[in-house]
C-alpha atoms as a PDB file:
ATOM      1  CA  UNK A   1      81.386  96.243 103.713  1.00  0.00           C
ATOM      2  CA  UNK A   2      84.958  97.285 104.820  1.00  0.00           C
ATOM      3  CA  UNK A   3      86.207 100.904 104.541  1.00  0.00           C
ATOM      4  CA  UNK A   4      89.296 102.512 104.382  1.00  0.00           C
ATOM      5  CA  UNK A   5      89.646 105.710 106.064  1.00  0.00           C
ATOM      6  CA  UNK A   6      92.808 107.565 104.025  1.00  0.00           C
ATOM      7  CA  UNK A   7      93.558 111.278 103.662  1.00  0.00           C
ATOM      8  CA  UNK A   8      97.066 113.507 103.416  1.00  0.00           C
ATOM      9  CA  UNK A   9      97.628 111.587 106.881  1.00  0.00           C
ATOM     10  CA  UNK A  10      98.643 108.755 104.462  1.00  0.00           C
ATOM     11  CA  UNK A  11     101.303 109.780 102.836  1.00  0.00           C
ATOM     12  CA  UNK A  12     104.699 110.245 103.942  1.00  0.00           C
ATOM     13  CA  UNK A  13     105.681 112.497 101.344  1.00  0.00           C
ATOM     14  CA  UNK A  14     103.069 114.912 103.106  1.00  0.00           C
ATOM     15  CA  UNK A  15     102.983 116.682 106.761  1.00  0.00           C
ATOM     16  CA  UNK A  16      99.319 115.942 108.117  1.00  0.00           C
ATOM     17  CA  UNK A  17      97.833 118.391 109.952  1.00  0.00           C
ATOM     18  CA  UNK A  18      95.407 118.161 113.392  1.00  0.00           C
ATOM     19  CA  UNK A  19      92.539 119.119 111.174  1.00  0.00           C
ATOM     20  CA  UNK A  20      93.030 115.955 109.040  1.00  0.00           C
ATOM     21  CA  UNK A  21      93.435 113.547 111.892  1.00  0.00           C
ATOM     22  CA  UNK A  22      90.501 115.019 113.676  1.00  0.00           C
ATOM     23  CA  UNK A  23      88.214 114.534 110.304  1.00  0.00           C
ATOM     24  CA  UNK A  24      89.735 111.328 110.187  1.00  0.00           C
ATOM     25  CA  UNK A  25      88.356 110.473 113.858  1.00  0.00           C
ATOM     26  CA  UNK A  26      84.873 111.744 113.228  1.00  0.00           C
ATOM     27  CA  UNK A  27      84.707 109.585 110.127  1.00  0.00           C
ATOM     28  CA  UNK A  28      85.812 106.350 112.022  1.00  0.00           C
ATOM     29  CA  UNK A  29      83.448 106.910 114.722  1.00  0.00           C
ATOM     30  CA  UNK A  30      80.648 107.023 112.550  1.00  0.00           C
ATOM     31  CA  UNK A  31      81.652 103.940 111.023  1.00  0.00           C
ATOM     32  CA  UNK A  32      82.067 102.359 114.622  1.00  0.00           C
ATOM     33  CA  UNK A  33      78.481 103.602 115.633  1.00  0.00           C
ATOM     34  CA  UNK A  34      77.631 101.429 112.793  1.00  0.00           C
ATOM     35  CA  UNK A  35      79.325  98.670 113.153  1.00  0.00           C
ATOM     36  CA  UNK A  36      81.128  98.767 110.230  1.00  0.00           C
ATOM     37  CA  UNK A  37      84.209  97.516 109.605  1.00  0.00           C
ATOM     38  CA  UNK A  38      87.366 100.034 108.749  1.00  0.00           C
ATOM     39  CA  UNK A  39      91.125 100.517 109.074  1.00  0.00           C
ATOM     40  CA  UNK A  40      93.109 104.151 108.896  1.00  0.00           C
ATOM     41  CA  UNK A  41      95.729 104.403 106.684  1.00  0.00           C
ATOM     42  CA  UNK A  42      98.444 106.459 108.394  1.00  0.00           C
ATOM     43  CA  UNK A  43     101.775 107.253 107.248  1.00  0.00           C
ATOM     44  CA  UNK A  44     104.369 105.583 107.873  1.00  0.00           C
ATOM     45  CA  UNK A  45     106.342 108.070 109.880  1.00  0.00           C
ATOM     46  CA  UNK A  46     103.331 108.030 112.598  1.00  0.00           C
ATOM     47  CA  UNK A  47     103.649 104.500 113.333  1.00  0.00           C
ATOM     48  CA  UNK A  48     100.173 103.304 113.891  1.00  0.00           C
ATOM     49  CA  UNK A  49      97.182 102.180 111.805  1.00  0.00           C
ATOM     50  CA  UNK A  50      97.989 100.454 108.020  1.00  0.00           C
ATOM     51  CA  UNK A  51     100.227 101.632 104.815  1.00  0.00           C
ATOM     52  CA  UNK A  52      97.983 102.155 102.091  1.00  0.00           C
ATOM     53  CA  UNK A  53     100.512 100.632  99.962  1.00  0.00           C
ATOM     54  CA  UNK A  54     100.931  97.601 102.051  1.00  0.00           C
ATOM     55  CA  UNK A  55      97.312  96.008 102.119  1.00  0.00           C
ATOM     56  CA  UNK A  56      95.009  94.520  99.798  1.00  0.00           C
ATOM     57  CA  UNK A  57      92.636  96.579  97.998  1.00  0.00           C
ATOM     58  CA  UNK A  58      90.877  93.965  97.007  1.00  0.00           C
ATOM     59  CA  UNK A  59      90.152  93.381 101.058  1.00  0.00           C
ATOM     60  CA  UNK A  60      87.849  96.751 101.176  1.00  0.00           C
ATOM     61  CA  UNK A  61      84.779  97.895  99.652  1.00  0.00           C
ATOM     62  CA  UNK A  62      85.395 101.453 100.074  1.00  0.00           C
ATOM     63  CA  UNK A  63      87.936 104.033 100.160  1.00  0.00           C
ATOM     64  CA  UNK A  64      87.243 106.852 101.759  1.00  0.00           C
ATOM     65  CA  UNK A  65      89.565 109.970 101.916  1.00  0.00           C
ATOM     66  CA  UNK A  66      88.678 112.483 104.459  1.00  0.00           C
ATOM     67  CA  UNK A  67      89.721 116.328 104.779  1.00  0.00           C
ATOM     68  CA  UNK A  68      91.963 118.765 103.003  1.00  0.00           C
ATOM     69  CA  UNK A  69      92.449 119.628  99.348  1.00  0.00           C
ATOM     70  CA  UNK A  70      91.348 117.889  96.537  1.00  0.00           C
ATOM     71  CA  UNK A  71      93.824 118.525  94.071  1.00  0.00           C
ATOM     72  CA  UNK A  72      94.861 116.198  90.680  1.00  0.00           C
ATOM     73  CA  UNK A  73      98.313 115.661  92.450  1.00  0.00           C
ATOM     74  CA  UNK A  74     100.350 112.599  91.412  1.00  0.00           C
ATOM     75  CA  UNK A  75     100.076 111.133  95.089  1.00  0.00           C
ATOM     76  CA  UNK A  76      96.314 111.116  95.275  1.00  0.00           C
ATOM     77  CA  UNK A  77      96.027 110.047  91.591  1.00  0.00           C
ATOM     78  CA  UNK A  78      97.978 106.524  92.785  1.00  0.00           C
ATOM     79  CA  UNK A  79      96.041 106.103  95.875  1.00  0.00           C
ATOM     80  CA  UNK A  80      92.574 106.559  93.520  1.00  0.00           C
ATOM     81  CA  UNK A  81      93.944 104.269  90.877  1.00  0.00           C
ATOM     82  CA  UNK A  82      95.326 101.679  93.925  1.00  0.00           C
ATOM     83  CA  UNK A  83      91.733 101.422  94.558  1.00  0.00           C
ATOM     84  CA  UNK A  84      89.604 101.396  91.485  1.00  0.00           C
ATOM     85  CA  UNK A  85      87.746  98.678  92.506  1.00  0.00           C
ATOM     86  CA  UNK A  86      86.331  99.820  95.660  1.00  0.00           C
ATOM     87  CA  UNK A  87      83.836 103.092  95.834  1.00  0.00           C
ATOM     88  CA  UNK A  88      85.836 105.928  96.297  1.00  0.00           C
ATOM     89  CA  UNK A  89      84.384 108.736  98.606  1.00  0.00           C
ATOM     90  CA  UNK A  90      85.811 111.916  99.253  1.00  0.00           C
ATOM     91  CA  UNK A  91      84.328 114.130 102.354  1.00  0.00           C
ATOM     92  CA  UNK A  92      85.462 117.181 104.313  1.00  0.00           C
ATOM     93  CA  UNK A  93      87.320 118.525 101.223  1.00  0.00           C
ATOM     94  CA  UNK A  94      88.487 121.568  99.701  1.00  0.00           C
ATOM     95  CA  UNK A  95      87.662 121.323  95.709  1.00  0.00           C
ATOM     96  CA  UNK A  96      90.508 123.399  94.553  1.00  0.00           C
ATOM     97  CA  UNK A  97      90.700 121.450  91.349  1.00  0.00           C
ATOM     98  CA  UNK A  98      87.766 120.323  89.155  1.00  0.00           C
ATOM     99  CA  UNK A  99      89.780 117.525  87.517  1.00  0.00           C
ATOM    100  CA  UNK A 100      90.374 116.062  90.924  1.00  0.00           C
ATOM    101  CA  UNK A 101      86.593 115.100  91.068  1.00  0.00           C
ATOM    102  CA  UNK A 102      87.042 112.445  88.644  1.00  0.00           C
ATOM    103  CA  UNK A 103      88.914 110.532  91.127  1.00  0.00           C
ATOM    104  CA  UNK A 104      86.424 110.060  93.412  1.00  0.00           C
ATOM    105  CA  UNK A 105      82.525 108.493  92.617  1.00  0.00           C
ATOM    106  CA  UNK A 106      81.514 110.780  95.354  1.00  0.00           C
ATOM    107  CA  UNK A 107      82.046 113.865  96.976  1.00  0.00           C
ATOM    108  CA  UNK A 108      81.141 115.881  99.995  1.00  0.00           C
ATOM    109  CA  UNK A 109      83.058 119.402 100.223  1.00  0.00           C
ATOM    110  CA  UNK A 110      83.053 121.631 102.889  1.00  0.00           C
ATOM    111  CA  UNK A 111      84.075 124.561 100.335  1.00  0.00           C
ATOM    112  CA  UNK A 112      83.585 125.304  96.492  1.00  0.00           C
ATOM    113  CA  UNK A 113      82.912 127.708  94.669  1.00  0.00           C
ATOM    114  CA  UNK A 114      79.508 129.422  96.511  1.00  0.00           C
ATOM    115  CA  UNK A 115      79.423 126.647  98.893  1.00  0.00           C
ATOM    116  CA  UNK A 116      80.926 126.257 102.161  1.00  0.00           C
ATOM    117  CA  UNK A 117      79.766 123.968 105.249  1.00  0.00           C
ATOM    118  CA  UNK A 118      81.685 123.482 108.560  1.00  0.00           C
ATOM    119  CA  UNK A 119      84.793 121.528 108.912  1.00  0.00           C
ATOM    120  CA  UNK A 120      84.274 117.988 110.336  1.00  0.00           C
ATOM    121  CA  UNK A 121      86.643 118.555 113.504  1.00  0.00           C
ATOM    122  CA  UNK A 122      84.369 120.947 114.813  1.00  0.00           C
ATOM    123  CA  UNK A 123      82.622 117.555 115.874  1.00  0.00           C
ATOM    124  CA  UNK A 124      83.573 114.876 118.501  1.00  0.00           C
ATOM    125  CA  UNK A 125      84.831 114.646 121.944  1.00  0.00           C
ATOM    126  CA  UNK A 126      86.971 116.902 123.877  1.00  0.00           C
ATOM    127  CA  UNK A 127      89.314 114.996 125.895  1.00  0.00           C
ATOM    128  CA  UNK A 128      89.986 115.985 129.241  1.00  0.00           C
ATOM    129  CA  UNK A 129      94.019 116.302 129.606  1.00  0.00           C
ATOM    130  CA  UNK A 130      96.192 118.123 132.007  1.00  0.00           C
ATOM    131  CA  UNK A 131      97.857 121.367 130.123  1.00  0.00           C
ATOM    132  CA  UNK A 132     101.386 121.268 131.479  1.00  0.00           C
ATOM    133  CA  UNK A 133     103.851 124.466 131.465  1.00  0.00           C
ATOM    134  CA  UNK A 134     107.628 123.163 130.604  1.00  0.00           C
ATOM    135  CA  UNK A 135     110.618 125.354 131.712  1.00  0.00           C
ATOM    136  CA  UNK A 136     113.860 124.156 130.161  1.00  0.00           C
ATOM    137  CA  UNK A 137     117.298 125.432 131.012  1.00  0.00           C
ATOM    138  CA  UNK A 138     120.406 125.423 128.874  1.00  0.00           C
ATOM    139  CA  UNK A 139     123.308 123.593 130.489  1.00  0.00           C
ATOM    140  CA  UNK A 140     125.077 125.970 133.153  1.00  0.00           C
ATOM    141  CA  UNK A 141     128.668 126.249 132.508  1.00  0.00           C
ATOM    142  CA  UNK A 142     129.291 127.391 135.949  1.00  0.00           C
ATOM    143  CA  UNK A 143     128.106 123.485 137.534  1.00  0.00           C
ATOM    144  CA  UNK A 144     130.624 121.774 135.103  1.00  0.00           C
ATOM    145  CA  UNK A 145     130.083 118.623 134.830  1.00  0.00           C
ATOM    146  CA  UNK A 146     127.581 118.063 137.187  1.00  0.00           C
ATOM    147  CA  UNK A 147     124.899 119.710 135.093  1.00  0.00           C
ATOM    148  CA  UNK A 148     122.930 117.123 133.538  1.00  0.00           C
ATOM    149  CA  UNK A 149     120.736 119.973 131.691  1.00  0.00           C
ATOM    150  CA  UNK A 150     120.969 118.192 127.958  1.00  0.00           C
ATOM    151  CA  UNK A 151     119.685 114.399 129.448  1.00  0.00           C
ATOM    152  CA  UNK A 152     117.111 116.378 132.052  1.00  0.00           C
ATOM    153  CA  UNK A 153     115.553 118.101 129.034  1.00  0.00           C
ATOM    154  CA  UNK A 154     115.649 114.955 127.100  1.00  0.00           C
ATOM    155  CA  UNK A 155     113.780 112.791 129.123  1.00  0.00           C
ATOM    156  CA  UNK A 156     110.851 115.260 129.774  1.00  0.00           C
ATOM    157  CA  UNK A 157     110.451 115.454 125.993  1.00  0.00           C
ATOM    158  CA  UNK A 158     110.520 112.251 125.592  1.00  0.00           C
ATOM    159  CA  UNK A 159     108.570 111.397 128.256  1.00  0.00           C
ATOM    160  CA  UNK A 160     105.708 114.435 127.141  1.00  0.00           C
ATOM    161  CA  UNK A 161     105.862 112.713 123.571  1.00  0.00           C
ATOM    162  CA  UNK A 162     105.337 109.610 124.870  1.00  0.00           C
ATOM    163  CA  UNK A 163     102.611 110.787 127.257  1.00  0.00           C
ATOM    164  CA  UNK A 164     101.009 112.535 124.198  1.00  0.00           C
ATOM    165  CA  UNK A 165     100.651 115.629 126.854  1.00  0.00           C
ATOM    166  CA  UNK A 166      99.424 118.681 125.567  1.00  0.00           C
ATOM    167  CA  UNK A 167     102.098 121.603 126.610  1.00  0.00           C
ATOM    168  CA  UNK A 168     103.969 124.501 125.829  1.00  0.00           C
ATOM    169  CA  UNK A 169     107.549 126.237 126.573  1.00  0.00           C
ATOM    170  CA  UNK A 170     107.899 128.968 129.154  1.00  0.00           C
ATOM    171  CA  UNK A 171     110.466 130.807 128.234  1.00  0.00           C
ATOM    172  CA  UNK A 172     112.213 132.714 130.550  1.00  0.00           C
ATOM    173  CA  UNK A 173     114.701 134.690 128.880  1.00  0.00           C
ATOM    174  CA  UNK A 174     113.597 138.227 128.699  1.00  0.00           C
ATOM    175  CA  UNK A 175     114.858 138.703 124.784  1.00  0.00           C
ATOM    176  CA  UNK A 176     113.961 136.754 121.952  1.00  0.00           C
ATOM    177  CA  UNK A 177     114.132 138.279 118.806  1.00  0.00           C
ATOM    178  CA  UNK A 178     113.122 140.919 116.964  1.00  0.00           C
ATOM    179  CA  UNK A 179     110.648 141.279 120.344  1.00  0.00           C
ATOM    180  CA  UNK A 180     111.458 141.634 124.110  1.00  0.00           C
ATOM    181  CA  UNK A 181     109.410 139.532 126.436  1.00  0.00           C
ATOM    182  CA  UNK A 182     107.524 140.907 130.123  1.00  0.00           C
ATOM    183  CA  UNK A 183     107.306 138.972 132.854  1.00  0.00           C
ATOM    184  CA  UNK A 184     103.716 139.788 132.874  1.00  0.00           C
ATOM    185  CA  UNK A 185     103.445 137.722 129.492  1.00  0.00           C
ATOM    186  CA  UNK A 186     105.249 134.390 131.039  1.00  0.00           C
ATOM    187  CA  UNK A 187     103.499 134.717 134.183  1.00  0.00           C
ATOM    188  CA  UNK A 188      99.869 134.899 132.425  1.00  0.00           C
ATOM    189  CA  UNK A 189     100.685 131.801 130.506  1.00  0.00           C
ATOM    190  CA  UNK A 190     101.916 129.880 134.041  1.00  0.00           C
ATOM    191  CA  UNK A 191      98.115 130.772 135.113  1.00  0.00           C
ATOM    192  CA  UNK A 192      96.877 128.611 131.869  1.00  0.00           C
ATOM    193  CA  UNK A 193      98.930 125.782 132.779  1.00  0.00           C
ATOM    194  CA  UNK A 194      97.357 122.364 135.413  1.00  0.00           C
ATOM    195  CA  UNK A 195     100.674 121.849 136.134  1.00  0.00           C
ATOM    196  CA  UNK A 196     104.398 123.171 135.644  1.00  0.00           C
ATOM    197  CA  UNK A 197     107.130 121.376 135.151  1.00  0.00           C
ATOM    198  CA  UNK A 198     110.552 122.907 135.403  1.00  0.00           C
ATOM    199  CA  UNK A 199     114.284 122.645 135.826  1.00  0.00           C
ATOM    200  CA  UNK A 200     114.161 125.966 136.306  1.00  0.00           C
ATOM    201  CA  UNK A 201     114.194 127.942 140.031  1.00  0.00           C
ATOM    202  CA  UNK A 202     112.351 131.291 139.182  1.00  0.00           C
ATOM    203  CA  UNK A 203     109.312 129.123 136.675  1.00  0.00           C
ATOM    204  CA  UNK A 204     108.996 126.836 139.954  1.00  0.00           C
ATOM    205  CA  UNK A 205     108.582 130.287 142.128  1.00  0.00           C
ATOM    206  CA  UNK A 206     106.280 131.334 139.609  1.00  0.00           C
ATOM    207  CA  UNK A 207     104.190 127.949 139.494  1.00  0.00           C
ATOM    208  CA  UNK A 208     103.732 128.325 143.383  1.00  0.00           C
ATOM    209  CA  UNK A 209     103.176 132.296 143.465  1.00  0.00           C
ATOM    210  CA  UNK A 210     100.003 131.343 140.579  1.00  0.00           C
ATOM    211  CA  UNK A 211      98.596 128.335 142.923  1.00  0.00           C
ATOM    212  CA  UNK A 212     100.068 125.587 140.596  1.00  0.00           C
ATOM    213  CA  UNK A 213     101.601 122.383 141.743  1.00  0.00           C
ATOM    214  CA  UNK A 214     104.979 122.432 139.704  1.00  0.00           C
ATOM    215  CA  UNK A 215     107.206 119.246 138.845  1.00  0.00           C
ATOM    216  CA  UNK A 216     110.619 120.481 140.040  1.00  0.00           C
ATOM    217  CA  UNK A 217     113.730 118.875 137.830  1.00  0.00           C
ATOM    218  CA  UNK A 218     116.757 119.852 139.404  1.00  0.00           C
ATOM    219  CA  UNK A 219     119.513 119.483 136.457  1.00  0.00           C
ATOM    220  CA  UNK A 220     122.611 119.526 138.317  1.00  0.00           C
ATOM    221  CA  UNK A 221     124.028 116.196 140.006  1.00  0.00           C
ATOM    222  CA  UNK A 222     123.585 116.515 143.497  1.00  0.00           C
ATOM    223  CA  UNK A 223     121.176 118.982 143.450  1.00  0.00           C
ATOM    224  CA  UNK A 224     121.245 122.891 143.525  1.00  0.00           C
ATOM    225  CA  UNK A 225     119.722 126.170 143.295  1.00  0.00           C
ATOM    226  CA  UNK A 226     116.097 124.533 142.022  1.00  0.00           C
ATOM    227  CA  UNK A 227     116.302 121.869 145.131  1.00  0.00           C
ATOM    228  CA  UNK A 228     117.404 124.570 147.456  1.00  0.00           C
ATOM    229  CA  UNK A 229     115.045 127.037 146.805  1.00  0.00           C
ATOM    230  CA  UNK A 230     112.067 123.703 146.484  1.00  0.00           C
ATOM    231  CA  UNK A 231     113.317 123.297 150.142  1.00  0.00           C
ATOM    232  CA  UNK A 232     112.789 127.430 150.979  1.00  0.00           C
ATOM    233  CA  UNK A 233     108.879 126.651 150.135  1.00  0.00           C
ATOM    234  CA  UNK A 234     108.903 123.956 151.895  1.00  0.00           C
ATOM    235  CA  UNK A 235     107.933 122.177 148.558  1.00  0.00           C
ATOM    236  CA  UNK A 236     107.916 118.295 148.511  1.00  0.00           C
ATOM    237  CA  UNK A 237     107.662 117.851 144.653  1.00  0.00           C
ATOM    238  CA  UNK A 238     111.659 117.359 143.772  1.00  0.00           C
ATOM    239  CA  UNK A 239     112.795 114.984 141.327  1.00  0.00           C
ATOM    240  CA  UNK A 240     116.806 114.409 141.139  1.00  0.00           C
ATOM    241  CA  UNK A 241     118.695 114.658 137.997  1.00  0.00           C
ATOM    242  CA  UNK A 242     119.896 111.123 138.989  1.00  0.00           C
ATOM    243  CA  UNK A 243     116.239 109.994 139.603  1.00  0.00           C
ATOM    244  CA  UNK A 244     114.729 111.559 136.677  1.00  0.00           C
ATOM    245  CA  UNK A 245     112.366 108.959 134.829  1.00  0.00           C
ATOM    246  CA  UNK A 246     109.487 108.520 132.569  1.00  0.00           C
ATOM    247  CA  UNK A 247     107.858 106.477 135.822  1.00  0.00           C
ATOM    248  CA  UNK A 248     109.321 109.225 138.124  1.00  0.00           C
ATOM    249  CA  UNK A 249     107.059 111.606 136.329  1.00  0.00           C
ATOM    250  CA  UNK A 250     104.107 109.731 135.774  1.00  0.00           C
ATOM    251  CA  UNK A 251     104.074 109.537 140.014  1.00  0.00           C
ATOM    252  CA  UNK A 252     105.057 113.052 140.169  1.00  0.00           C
ATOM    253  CA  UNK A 253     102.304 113.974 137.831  1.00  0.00           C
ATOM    254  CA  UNK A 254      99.702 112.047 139.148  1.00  0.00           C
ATOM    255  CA  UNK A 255     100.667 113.621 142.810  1.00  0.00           C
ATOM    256  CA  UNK A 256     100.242 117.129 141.401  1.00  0.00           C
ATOM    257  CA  UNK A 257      96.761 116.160 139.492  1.00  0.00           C
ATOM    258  CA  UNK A 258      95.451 114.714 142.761  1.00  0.00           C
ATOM    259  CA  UNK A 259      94.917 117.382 144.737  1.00  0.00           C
ATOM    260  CA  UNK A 260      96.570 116.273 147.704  1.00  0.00           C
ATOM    261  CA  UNK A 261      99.040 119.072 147.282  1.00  0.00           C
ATOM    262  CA  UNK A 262      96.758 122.337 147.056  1.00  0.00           C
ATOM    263  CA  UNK A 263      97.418 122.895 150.675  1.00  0.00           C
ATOM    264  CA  UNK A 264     101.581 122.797 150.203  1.00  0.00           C
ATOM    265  CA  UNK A 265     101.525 124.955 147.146  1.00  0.00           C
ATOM    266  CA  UNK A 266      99.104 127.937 149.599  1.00  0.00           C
ATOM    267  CA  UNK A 267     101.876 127.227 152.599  1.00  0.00           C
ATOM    268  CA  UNK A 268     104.507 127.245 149.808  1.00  0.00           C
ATOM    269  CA  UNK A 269     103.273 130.902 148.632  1.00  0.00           C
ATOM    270  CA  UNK A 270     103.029 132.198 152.115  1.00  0.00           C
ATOM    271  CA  UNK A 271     106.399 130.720 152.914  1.00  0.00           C
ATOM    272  CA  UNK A 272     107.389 133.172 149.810  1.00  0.00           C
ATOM    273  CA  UNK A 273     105.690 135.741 151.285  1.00  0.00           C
ATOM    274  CA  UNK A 274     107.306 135.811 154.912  1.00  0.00           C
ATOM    275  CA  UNK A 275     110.547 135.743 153.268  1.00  0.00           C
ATOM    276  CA  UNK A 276     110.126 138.747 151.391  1.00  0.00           C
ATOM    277  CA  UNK A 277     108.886 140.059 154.058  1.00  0.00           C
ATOM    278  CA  UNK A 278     111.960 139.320 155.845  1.00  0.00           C
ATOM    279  CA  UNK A 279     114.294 140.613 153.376  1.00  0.00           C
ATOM    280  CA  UNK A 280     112.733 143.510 153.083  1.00  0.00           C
ATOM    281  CA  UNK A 281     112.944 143.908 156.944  1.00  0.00           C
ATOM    282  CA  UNK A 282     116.756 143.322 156.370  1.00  0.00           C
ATOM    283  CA  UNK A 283     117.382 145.786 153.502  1.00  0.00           C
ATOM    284  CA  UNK A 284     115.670 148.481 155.447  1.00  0.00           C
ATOM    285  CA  UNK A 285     117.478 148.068 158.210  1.00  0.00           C
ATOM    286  CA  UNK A 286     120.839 148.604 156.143  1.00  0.00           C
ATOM    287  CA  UNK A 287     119.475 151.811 154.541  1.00  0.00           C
ATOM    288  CA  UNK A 288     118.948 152.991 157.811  1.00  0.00           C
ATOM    289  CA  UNK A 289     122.679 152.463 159.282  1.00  0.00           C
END
């Protein structure tokens, strides 16, 4: 017996979804707990597993497609008529057209009409990855060309893509719209993050103020306001725009997940702290001359 594992994560005429590659993992880890043998036919845009339409049918047993719609569509008609000679299985699927049945010998749906059973990706393991908070900035005129904003930004994509970290923008302008944004709303969000990462000054203030080690890009050559105010904290994590590497990261990121640090970023928030205090000592005194 050798399986198949296909669904609208095969196609690259189709955008598949994290529901379909999760019902797709379920599925193959059965089939692994069995000891059966199986490939995944991914698209070819995500670059991993088979093509569908480059192997053998005639090398598997079974085809099984796995979540999403089951519609009579021209693309899942080929695939079904690619591999008439294997048993055709369709499971964690939405019967949205009755004609589409034919195309498989058997069917398991997780919703028909007066039937409905839970989704597949409700199953399996949930792996343990840092959430990371990213704070871009938009090149700063005012540096010239010493701001090295466009490549900085570039290479933490890349690098997060690469990584296959789970993160999200902070965005720290206040307007976007048709909405306004708060600072309360940005700073909640740092307090969800493991980690920040930012090439921006006041989303590394922000990290430290919440108790979170941050990953501190400085954009501009030579460093500026971001290494400068790093140094203010007394904040060790600092990674030049010159030095600014996949590998730099990984050792940066692996620094903040340690724990090593948790004792810098408290000293870092009471450094922030005394300073204000400070300041405010300093604007007093000029309201009172």
């Amino acid at each position: 017996m050798r399986v198949l594992l296909a669904g609208w994560f095969s196609f690259d005429e189709v955008i598949a979804t994290v529901g379909d590659e999760l019902g797709a993992d379920v599925v193959a880890g059965w089939l692994t707990e069995r000891r059966i043998d199986h490939d995944v036919a991914w698209a070819p845009y995500l670059a991993r597993g088979v093509d569908w339409r480059d192997v053998d049918p005639a090398d598997y047993t079974h085809l099984v497609f796995v979540s999403g719609p089951l519609a009579d569509r021209p693309l899942l008609r080929e695939l079904a008529e690619a591999f008439a000679g294997a048993q055709r299985w369709a499971v964690n699927v939405s019967v949205v057209e009755e004609s589409a049945r034919e195309l498989f010998d058997r069917v398991w749906e997780r919703d028909a009409a007066g039937l409905a059973r839970p989704d597949l990706a409700v199953e399996g393991p949930t792996p343990e990855a840092p959430v990371i908070a990213v704070a871009f900035t938009p090149t700063q005129g005012e540096y010239g060309e010493r701001s090295q904003a466009e490549r900085v930004r570039g290479a933490i994509e890349e690098w997060l893509a690469g990584r296959a970290l789970p993160w999200f923008e902070l965005d720290m302008d206040l307007f976007e719209k048709p909405h306004p944004r708060r600072p309360a709303q940005v700073e909640a969000l740092v307090r969800r993050a493991d980690v920040v990462v930012s090439m921006r000054l006041h989303a590394l203030v922000l990290g430290l103020k919440h108790g979170r080690p941050v990953i501190a890009c400085d954009p501009i050559a030579g460093g500026a306001k971001v290494t400068s105010q790093a140094s203010a904290l007394d904040w060790p994590l600092v990674l030049p725009a010159e030095e600014l590497t996949a590998e730099a990261l990984d050792a940066a990121l692996e620094q903040a997940l340690s724990g090593a640090l948790a004792e810098r970023v408290r000293v870092a928030g009471e450094r922030g702290w005394a300073g204000n205090a400070r300041a405010r000592a300093w604007f007093e005194e000029q309201l009172a001359g």
